[in-house]
N, C-alpha and C. Protein backbone atom coordinates (compact mmCIF):
# COMPACT_ATOMS: atom_id res chain seq x y z
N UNK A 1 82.37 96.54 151.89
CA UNK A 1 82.35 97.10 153.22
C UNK A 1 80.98 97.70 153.47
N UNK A 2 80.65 97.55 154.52
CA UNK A 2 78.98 97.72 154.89
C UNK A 2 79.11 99.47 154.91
N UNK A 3 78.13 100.20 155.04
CA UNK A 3 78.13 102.01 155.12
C UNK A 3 78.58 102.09 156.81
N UNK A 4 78.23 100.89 157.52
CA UNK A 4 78.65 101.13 158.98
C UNK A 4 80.17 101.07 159.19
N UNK A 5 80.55 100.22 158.24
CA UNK A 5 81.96 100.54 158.32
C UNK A 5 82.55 101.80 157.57
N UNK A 6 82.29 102.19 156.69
CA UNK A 6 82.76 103.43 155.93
C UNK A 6 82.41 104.48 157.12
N UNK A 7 81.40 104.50 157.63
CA UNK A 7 81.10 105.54 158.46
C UNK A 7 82.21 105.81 159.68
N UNK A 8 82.41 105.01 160.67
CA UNK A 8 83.85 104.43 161.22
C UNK A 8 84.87 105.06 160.66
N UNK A 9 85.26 104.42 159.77
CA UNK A 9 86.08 104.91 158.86
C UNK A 9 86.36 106.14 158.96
N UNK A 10 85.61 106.42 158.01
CA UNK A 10 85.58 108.23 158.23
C UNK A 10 85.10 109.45 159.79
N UNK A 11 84.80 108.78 160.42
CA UNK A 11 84.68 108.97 161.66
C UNK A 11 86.20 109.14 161.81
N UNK A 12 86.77 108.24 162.13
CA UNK A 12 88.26 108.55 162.54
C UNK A 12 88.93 108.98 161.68
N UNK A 13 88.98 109.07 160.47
CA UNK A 13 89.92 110.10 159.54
C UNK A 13 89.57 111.39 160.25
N UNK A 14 88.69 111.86 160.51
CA UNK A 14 88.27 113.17 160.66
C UNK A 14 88.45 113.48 161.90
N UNK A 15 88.61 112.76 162.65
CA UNK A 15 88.24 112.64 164.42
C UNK A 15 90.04 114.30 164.45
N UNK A 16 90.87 114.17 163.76
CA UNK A 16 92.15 114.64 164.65
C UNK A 16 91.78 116.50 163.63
N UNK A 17 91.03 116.62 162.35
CA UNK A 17 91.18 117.32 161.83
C UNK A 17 89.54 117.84 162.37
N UNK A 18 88.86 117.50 163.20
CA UNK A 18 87.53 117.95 163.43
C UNK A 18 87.95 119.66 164.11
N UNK A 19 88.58 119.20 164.91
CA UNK A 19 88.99 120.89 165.93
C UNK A 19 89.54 121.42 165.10
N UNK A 20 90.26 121.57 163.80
CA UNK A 20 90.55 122.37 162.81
C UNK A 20 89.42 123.09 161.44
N UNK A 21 88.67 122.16 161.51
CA UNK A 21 87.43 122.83 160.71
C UNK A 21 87.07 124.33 160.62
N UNK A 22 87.25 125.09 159.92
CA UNK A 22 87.12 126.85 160.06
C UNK A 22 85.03 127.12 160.39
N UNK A 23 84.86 127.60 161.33
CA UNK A 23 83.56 127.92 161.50
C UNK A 23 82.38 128.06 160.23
N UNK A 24 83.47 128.73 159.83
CA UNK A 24 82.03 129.04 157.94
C UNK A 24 82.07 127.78 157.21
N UNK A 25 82.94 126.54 157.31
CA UNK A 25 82.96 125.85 156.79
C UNK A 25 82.07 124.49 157.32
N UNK A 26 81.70 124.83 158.57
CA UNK A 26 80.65 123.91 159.66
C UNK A 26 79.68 124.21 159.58
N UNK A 27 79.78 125.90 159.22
CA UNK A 27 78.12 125.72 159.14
C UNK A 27 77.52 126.01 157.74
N UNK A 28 78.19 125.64 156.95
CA UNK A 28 77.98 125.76 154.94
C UNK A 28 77.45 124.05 155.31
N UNK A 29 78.46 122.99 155.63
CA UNK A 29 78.04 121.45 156.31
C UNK A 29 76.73 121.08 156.83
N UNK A 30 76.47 122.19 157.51
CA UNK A 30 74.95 121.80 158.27
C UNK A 30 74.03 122.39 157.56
N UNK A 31 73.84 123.29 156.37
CA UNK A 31 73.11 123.55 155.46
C UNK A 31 72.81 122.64 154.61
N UNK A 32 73.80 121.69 154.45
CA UNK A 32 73.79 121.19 152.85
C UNK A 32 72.31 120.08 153.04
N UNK A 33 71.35 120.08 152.43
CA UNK A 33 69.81 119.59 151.94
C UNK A 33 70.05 118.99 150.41
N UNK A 34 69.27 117.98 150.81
CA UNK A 34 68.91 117.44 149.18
C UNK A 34 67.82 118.31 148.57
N UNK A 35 67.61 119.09 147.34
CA UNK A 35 66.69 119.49 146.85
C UNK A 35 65.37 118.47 146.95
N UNK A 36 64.74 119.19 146.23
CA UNK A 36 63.18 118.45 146.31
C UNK A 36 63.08 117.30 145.56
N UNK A 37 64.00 117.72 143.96
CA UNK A 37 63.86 116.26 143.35
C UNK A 37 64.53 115.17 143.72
N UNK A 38 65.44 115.10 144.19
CA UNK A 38 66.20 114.26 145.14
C UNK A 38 65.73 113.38 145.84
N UNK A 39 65.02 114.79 147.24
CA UNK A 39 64.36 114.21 148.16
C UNK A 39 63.56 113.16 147.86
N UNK A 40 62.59 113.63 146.65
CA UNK A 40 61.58 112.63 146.73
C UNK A 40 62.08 111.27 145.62
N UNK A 41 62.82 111.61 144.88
CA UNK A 41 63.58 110.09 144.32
C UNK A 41 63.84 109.34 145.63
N UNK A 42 64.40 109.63 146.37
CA UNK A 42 65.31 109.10 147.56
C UNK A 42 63.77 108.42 148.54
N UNK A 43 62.81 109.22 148.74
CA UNK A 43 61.49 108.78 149.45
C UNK A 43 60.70 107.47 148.80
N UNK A 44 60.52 107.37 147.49
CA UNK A 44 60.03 107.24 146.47
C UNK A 44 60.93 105.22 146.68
N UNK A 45 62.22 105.02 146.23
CA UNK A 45 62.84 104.27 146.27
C UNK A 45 62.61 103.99 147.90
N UNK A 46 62.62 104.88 149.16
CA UNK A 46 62.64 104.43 150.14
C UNK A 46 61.38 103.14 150.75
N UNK A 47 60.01 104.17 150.31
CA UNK A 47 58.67 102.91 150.20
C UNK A 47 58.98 102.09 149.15
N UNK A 48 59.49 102.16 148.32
CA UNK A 48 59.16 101.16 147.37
C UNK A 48 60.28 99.69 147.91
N UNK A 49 60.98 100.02 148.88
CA UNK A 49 62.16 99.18 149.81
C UNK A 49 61.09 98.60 151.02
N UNK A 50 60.17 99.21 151.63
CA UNK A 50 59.59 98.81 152.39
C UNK A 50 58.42 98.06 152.32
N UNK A 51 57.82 98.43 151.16
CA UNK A 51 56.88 98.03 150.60
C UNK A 51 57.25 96.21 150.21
N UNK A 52 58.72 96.02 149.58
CA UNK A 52 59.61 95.10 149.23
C UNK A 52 58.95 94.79 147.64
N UNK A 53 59.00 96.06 146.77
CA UNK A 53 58.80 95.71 145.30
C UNK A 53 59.97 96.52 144.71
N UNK A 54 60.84 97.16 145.26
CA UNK A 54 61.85 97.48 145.01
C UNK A 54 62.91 96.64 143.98
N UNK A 55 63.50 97.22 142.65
CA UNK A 55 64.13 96.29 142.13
C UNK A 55 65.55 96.69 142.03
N UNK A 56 66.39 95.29 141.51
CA UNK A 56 67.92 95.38 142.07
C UNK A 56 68.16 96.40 141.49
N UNK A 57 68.22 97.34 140.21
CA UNK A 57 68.60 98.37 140.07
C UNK A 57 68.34 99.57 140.88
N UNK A 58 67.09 99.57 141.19
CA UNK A 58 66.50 100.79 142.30
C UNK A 58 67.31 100.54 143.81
N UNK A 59 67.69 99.04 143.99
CA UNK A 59 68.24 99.36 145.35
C UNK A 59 69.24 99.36 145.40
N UNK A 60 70.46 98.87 144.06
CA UNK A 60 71.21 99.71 143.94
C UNK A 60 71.70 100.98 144.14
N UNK A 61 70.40 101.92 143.62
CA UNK A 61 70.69 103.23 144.10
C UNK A 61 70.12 103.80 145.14
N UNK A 62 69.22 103.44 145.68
CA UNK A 62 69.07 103.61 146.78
C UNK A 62 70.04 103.40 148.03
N UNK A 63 71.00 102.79 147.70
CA UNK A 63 71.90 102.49 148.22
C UNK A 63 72.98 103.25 148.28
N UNK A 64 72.92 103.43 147.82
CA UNK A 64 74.56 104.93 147.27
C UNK A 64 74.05 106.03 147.97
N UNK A 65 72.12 106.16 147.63
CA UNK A 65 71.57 107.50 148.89
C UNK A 65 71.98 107.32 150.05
N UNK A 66 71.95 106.27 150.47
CA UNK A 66 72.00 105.93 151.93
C UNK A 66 73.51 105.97 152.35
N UNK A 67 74.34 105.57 151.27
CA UNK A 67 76.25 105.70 151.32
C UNK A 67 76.11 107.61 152.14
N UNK A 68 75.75 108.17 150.74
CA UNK A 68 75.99 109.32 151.07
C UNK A 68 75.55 109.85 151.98
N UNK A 69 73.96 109.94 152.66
CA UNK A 69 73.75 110.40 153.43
C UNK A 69 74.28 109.95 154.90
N UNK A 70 75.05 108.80 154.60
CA UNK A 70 75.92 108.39 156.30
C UNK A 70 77.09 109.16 156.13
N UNK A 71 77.71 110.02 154.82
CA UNK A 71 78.59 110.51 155.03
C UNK A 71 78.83 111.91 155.38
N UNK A 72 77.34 112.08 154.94
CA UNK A 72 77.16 113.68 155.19
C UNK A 72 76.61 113.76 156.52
N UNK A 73 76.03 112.67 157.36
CA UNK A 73 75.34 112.84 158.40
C UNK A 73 76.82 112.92 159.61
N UNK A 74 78.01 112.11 158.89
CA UNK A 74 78.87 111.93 160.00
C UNK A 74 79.87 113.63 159.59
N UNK A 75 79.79 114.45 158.58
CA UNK A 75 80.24 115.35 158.43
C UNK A 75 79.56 116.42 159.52
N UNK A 76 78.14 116.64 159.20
CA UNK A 76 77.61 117.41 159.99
C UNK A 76 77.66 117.01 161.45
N UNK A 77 77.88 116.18 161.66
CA UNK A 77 78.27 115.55 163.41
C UNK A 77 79.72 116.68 163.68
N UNK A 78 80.48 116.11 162.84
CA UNK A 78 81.72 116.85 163.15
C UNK A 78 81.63 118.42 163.57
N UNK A 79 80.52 118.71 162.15
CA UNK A 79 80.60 120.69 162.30
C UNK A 79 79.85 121.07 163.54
N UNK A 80 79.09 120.11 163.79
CA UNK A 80 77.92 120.60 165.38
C UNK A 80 79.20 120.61 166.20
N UNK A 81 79.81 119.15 166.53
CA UNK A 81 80.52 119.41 167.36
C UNK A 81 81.73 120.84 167.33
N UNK A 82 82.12 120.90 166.17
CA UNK A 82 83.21 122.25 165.72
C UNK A 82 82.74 123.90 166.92
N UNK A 83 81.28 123.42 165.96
CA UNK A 83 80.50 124.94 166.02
C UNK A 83 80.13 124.80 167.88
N UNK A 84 80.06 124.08 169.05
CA UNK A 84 79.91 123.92 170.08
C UNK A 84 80.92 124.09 170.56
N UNK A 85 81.84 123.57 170.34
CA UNK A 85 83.62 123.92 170.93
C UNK A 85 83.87 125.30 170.99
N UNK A 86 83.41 126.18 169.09
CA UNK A 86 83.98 127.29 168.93
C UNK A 86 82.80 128.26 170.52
N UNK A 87 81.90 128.14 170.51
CA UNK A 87 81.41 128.68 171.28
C UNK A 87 81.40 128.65 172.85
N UNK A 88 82.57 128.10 172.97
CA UNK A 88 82.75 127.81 174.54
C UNK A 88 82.29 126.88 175.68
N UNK A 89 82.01 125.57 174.77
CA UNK A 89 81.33 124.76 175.43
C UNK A 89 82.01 124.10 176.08
């Protein structure tokens, strides 16, 4: 399944439990950062994808970065929206 579909996916699992999210818990969500060593593994594999010397093990994992970060990007979607509701929008 492509990350566009997982994303979907989880998009609508979450879609009925989004207005239930507790405030401290939306915005602990919109904190969460990759540290530095991370970051730059994740940068690092990213040119080396663009560049196209990237190898199947590296884009392997580079790949799983990119899993996760569509999952955390569609989490923090949810808490913006949470944290906008809670405030009377």
């Amino acid at each position: 399944m492509s990350v566009l579909g997982q994303t979907r996916i989880l998009e609508r699992v979450l879609d009925p439990s989004g207005h239930a999210m507790p405030a401290d818990v939306a915005r602990w969500l919109l904190e969460l950062r990759a540290d530095s060593v991370l970051q730059a593994r994740f940068d690092e594999l990213a040119d080396k994808n663009t560049e196209g010397i990237i190898t199947d093990e590296e884009l392997t994992e580079y790949d799983e970065y990119l899993q996760a970060a569509s999952v955390i990007a569609v989490l923090q979607a949810k808490a913006r929206s949470v944290l906008f509701n809670t405030n009377g929008h």
